[in-house]
C-alpha atoms as a PDB file:
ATOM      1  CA  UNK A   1       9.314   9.259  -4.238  1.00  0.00           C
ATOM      2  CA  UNK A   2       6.073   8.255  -4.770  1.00  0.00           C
ATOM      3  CA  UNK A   3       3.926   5.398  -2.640  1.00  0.00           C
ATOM      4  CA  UNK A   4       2.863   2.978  -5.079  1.00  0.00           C
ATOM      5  CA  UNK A   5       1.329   1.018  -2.407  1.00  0.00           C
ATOM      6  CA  UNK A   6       1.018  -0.442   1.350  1.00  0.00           C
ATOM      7  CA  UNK A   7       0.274  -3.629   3.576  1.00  0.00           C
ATOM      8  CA  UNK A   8       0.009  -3.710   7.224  1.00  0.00           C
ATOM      9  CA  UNK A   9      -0.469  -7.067   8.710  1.00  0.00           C
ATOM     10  CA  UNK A  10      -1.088  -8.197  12.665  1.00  0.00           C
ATOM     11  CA  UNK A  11      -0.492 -11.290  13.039  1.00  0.00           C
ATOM     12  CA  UNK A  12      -2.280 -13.149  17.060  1.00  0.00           C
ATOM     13  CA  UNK A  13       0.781 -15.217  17.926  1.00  0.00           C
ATOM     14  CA  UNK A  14       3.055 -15.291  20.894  1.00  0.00           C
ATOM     15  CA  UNK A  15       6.414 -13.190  20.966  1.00  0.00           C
ATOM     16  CA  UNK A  16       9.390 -14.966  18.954  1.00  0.00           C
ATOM     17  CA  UNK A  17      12.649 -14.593  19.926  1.00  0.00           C
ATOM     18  CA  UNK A  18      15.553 -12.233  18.153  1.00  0.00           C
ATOM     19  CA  UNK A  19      16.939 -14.356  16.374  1.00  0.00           C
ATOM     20  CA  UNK A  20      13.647 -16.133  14.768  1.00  0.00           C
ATOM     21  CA  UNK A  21      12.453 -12.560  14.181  1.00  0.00           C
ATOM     22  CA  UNK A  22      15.184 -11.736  12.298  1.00  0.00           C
ATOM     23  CA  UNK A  23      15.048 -14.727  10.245  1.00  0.00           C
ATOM     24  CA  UNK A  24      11.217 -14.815   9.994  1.00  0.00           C
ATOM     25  CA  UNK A  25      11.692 -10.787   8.732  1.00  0.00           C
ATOM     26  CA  UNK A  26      14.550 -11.322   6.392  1.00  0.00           C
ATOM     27  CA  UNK A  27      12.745 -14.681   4.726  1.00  0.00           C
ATOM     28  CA  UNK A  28       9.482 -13.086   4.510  1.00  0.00           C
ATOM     29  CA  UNK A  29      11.409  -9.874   2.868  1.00  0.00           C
ATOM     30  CA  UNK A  30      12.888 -12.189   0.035  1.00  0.00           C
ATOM     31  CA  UNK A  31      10.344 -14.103  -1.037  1.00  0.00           C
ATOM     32  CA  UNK A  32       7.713 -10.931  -1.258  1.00  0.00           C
ATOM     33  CA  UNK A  33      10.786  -9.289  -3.223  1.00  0.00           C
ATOM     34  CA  UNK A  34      11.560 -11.900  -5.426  1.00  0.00           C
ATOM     35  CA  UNK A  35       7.693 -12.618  -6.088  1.00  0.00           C
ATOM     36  CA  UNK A  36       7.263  -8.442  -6.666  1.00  0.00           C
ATOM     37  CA  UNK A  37      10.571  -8.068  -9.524  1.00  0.00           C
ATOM     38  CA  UNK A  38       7.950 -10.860 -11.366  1.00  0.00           C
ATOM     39  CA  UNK A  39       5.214  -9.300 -11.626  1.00  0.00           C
ATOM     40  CA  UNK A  40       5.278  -5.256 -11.621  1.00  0.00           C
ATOM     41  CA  UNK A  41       6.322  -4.056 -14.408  1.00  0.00           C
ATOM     42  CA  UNK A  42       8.066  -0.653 -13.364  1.00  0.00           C
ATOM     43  CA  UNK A  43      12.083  -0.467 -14.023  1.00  0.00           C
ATOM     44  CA  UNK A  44      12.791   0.264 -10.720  1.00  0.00           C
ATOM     45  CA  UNK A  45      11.443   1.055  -7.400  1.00  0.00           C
ATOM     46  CA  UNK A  46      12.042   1.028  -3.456  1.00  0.00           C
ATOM     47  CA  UNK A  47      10.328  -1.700  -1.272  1.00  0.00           C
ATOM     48  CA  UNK A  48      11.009  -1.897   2.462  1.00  0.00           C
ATOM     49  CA  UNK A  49       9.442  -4.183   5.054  1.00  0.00           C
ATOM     50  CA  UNK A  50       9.082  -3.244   8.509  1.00  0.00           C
ATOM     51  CA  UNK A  51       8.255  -6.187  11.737  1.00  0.00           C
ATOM     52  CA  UNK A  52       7.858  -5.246  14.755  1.00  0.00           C
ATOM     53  CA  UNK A  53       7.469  -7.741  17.736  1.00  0.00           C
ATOM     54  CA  UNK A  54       4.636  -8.435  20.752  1.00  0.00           C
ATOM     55  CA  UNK A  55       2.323 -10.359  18.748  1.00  0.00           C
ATOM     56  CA  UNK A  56       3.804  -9.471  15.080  1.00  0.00           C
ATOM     57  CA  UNK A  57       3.333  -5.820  13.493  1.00  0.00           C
ATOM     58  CA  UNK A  58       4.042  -5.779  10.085  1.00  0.00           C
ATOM     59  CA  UNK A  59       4.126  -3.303   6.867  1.00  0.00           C
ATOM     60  CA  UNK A  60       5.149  -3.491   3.733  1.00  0.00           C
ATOM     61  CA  UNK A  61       5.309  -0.851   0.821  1.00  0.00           C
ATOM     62  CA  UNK A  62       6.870   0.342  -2.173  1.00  0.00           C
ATOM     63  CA  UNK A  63       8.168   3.413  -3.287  1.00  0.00           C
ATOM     64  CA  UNK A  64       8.912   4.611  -7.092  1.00  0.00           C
ATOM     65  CA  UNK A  65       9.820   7.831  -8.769  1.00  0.00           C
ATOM     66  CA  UNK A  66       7.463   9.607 -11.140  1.00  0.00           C
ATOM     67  CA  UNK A  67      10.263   9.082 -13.869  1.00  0.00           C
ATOM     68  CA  UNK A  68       9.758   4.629 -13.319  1.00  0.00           C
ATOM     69  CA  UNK A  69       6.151   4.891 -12.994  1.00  0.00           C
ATOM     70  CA  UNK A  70       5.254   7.574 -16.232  1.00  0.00           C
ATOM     71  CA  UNK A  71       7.839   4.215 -18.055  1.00  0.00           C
ATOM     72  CA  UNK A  72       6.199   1.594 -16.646  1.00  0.00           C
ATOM     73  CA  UNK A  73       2.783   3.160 -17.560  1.00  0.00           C
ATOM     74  CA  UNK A  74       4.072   3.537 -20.574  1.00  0.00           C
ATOM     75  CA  UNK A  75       4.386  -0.005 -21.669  1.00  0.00           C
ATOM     76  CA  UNK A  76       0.286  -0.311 -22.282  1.00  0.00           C
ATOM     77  CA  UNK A  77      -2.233   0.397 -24.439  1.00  0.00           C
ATOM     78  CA  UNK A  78      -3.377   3.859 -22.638  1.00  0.00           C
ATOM     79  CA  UNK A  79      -2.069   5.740 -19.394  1.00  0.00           C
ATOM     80  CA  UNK A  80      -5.442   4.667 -17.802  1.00  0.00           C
ATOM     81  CA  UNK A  81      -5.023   0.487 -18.672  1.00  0.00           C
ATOM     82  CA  UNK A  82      -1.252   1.349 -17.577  1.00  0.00           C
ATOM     83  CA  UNK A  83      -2.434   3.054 -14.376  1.00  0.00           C
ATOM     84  CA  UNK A  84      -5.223  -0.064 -13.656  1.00  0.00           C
ATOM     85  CA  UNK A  85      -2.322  -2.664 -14.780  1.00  0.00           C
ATOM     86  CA  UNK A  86       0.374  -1.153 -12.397  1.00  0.00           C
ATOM     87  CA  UNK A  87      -2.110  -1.050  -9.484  1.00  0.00           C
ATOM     88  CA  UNK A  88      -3.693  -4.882  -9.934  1.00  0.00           C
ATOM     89  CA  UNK A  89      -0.045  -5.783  -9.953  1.00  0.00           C
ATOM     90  CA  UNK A  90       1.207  -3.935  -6.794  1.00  0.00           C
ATOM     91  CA  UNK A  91      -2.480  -5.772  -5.382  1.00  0.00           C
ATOM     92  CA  UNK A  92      -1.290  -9.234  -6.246  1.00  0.00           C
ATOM     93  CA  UNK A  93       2.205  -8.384  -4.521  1.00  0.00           C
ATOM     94  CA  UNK A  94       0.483  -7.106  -1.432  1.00  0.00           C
ATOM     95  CA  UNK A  95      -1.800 -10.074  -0.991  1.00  0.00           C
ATOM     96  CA  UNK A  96       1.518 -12.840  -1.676  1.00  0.00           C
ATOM     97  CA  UNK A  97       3.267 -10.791   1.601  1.00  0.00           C
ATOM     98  CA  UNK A  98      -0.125 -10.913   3.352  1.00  0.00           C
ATOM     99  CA  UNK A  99      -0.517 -14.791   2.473  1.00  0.00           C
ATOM    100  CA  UNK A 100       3.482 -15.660   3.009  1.00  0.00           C
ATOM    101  CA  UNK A 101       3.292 -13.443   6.171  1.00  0.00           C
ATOM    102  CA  UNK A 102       0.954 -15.588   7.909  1.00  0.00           C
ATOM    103  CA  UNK A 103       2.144 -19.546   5.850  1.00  0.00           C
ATOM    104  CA  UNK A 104       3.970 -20.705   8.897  1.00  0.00           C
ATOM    105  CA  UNK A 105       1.678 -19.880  12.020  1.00  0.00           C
ATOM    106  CA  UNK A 106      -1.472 -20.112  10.770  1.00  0.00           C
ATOM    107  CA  UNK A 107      -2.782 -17.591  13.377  1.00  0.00           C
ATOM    108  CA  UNK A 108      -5.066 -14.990  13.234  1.00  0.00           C
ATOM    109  CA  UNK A 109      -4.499 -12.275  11.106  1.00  0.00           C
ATOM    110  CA  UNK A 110      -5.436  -8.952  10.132  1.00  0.00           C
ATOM    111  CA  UNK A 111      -4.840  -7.069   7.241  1.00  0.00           C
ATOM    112  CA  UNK A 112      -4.834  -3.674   5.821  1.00  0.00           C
ATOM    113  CA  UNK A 113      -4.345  -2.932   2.535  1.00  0.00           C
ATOM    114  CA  UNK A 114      -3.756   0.821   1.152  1.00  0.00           C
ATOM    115  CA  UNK A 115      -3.475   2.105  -2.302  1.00  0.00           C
ATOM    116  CA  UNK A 116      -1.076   4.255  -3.724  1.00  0.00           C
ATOM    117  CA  UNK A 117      -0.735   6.504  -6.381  1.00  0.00           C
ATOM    118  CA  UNK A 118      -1.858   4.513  -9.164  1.00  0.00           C
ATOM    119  CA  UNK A 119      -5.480   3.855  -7.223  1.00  0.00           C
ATOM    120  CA  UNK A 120      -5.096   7.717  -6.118  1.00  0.00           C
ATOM    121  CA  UNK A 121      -4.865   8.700 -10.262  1.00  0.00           C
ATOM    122  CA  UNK A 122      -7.162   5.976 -11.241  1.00  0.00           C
ATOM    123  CA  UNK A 123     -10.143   7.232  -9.251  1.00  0.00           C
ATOM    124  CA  UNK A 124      -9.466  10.790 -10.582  1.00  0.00           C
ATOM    125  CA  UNK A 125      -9.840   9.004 -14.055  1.00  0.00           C
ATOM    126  CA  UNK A 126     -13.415   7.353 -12.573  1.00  0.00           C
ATOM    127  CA  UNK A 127     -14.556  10.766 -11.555  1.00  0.00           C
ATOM    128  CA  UNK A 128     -13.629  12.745 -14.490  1.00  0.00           C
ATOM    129  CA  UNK A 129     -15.982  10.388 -16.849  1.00  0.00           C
ATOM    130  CA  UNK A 130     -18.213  10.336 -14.380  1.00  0.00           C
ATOM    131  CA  UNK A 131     -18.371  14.262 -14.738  1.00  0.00           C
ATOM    132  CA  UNK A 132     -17.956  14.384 -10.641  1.00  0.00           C
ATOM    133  CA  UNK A 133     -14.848  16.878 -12.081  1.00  0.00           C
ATOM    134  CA  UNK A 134     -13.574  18.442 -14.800  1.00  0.00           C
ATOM    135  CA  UNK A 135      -9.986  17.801 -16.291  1.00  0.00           C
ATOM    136  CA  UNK A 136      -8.885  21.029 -15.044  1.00  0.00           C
ATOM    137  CA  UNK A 137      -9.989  20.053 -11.299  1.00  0.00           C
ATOM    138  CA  UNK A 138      -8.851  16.684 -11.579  1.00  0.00           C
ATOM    139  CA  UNK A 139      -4.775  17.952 -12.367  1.00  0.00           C
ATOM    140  CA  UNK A 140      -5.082  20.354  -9.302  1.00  0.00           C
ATOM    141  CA  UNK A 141      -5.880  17.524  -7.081  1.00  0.00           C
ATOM    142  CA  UNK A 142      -3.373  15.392  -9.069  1.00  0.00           C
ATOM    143  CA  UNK A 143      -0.779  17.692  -8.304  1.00  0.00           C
ATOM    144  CA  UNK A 144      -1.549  18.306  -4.756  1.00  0.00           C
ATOM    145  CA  UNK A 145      -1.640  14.065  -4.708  1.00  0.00           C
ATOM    146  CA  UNK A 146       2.066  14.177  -6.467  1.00  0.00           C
ATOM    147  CA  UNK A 147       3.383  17.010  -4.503  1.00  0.00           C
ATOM    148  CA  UNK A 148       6.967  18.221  -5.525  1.00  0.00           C
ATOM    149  CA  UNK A 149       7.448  15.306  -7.496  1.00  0.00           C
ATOM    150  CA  UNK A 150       5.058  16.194 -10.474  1.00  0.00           C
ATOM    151  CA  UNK A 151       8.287  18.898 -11.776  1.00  0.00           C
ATOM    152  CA  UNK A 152      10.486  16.392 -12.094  1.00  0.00           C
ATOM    153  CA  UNK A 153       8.025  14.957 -14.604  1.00  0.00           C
ATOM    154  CA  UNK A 154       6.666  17.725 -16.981  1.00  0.00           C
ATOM    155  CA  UNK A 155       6.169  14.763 -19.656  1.00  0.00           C
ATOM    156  CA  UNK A 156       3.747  12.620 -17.149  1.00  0.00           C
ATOM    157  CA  UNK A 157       1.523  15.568 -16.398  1.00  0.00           C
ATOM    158  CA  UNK A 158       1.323  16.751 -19.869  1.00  0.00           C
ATOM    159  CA  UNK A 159       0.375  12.776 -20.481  1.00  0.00           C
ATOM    160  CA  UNK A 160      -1.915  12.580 -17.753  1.00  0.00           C
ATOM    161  CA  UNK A 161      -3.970  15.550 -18.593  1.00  0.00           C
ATOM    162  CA  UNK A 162      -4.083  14.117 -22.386  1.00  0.00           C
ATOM    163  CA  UNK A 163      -5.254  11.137 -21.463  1.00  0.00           C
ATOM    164  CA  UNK A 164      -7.822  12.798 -18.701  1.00  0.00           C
ATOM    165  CA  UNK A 165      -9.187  14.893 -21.944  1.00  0.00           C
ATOM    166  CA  UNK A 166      -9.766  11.326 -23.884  1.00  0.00           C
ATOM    167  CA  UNK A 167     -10.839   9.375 -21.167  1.00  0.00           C
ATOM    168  CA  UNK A 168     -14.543   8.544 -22.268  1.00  0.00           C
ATOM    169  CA  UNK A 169     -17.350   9.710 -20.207  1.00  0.00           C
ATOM    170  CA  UNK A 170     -19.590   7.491 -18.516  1.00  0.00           C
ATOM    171  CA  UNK A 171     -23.854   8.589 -17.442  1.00  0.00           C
ATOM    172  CA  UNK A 172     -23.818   8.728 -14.207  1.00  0.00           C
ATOM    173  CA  UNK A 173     -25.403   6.182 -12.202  1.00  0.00           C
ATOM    174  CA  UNK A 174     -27.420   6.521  -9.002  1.00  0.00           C
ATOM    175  CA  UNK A 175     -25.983   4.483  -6.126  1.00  0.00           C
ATOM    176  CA  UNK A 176     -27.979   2.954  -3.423  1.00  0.00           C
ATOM    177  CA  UNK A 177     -26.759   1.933  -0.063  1.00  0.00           C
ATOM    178  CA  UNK A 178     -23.671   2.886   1.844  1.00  0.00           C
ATOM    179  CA  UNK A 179     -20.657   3.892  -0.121  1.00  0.00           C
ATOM    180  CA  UNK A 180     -17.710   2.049   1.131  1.00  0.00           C
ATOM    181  CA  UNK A 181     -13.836   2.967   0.494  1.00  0.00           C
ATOM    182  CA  UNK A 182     -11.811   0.347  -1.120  1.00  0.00           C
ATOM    183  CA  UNK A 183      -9.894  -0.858   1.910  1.00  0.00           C
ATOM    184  CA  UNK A 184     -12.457   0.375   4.237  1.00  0.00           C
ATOM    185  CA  UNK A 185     -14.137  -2.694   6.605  1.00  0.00           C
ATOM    186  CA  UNK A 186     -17.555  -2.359   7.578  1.00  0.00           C
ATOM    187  CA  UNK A 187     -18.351  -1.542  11.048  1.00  0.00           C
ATOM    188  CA  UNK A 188     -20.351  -3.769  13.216  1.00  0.00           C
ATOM    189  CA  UNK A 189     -23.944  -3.441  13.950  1.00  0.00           C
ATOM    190  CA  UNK A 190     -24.621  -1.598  17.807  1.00  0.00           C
ATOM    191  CA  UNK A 191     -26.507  -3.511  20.539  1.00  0.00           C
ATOM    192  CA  UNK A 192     -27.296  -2.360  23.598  1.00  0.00           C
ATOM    193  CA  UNK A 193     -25.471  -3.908  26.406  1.00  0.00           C
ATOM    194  CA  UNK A 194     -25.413  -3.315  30.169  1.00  0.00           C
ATOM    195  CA  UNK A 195     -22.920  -0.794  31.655  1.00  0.00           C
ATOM    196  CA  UNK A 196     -19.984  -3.018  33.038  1.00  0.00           C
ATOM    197  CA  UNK A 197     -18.220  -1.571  36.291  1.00  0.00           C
ATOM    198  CA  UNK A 198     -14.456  -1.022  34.715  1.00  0.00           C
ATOM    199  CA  UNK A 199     -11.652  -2.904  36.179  1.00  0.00           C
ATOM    200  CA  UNK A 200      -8.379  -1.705  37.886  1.00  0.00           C
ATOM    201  CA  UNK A 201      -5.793  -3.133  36.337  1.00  0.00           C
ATOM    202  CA  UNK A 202      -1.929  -2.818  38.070  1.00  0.00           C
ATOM    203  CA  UNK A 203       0.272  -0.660  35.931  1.00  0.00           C
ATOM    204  CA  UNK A 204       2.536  -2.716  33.877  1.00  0.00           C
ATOM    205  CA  UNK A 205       6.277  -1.519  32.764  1.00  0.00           C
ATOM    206  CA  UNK A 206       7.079  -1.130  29.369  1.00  0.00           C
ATOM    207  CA  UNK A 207       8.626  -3.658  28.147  1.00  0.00           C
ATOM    208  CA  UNK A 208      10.606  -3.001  24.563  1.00  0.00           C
ATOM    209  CA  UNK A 209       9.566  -3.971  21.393  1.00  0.00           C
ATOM    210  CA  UNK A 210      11.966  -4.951  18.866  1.00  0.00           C
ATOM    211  CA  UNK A 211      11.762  -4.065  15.616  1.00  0.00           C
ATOM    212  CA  UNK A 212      13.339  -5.032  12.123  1.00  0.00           C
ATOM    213  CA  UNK A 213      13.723  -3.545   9.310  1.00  0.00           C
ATOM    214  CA  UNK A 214      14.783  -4.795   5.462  1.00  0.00           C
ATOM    215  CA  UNK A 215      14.829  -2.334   2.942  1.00  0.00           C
ATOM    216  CA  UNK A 216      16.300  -2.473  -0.845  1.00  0.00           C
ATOM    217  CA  UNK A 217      16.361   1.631  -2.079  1.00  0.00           C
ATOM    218  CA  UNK A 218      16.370   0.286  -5.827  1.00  0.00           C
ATOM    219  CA  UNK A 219      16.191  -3.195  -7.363  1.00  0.00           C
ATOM    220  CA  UNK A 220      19.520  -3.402  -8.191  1.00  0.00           C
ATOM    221  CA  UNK A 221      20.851  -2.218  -4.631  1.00  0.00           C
ATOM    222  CA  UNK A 222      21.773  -4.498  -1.924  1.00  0.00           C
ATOM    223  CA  UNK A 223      19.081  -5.778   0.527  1.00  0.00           C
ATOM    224  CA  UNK A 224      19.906  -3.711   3.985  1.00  0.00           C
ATOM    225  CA  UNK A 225      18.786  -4.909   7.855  1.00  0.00           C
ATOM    226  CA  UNK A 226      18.961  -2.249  10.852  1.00  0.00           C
ATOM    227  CA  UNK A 227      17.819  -4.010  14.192  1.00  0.00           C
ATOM    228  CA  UNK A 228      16.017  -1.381  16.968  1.00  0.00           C
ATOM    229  CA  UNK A 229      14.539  -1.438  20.233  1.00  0.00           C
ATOM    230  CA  UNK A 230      11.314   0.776  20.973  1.00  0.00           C
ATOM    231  CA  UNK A 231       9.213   1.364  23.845  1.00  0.00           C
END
């Protein structure tokens, strides 16, 4: 399986009880689900949510095989506009979970977004008309990006380096300033401060987190729960 995509969320608010966890988990779980079958356009693929307790810990991602995404990619104009497609529409799921995780606290939140493979393939695509590689360089590093799963799919390499071959080349462009990844956050600006004389703090117990998890393995499979404690 492939990872189409990731959200990790952190949401400032105090610890909820078992019960509301599981119901905040399982709710939050449909409606992302529900809201994800709309709008990416793969036949099938694996999406899981994970919640952990404290203040709330959350992540979200989805999983596909190469044999669901080379189909859905399929279904446009070029593999490229099929990769971009695919990956704006896994984006617009990941922001509804981050937006639906946070609609009934209205805390502060963090979020992390990560891309998957479409972004992965899409910036080989970017670099490859950009001349930063060749076609040949850009399938090793596709396959070591794929892993095992690229022989299950001769047809989606074979399409992949086709379309790398076609893909028109851009001039490349000098770029000014500091490059910055596309779920990177920039990092403050030092100042000088004075030394502060650190603290002793009593040693607190561990006290266990709880943790749930809702998972559907396929769209047409049943939603699943498992409930776990973790120090």
């Amino acid at each position: 399986m492939l990872d189409l995509g990731s959200t990790a969320f952190y949401i400032d608010t105090p610890r909820l009880s078992r019960r509301r966890l599981e119901r905040y988990s399982t709710h939050l779980f449909d409606l992302w689900d529900l809201y994800a079958s709309r709008v990416i356009s793969i036949p099938d693929y694996s999406i899981a949510l994970e919640v952990e307790d404290g203040s709330i810990k959350g992540t979200g991602k989805f999983l596909v095989t190469i044999g669901a995404l080379f189909y859905g990619v399929g279904n446009y104009g070029s593999f490229i506009s099929g990769l971009q497609t695919i990956r704006d529409q896994v984006v617009s799921a990941s922001n509804f979970l981050a937006d639906q995780a946070n609609s009934q606290f209205d805390a502060d939140m963090t979020v992390k977004r990560k891309g998957g493979i479409t972004a992965k393939l899409h910036r080989l695509f970017t670099k490859v008309q950009s001349g930063q590689l060749t076609v040949d360089e850009a399938m090793v590093e596709a396959e070591r990006l794929i892993g095992e799963d690229s022989a299950d799919s001769p047809a989606f390499m074979d399409a992949l380096r086709d379309s790398l071959h076609s893909a028109p080349k851009h001039h490349l462009q000098t770029e000014f300033g500091l490059e910055i990844s596309e779920y990177a956050e920039s990092a403050p600006e030092e100042t000088e401060h004075e030394p502060k004389v650190p603290q002793r703090r009593q040693p607190q117990a561990p006290f266990p987190h709880l943790r749930i998890e809702v998972w559907r393995e396929s769209k047409k499979d049943i939603r699943k729960m498992r409930v776990s404690n973790r120090r």
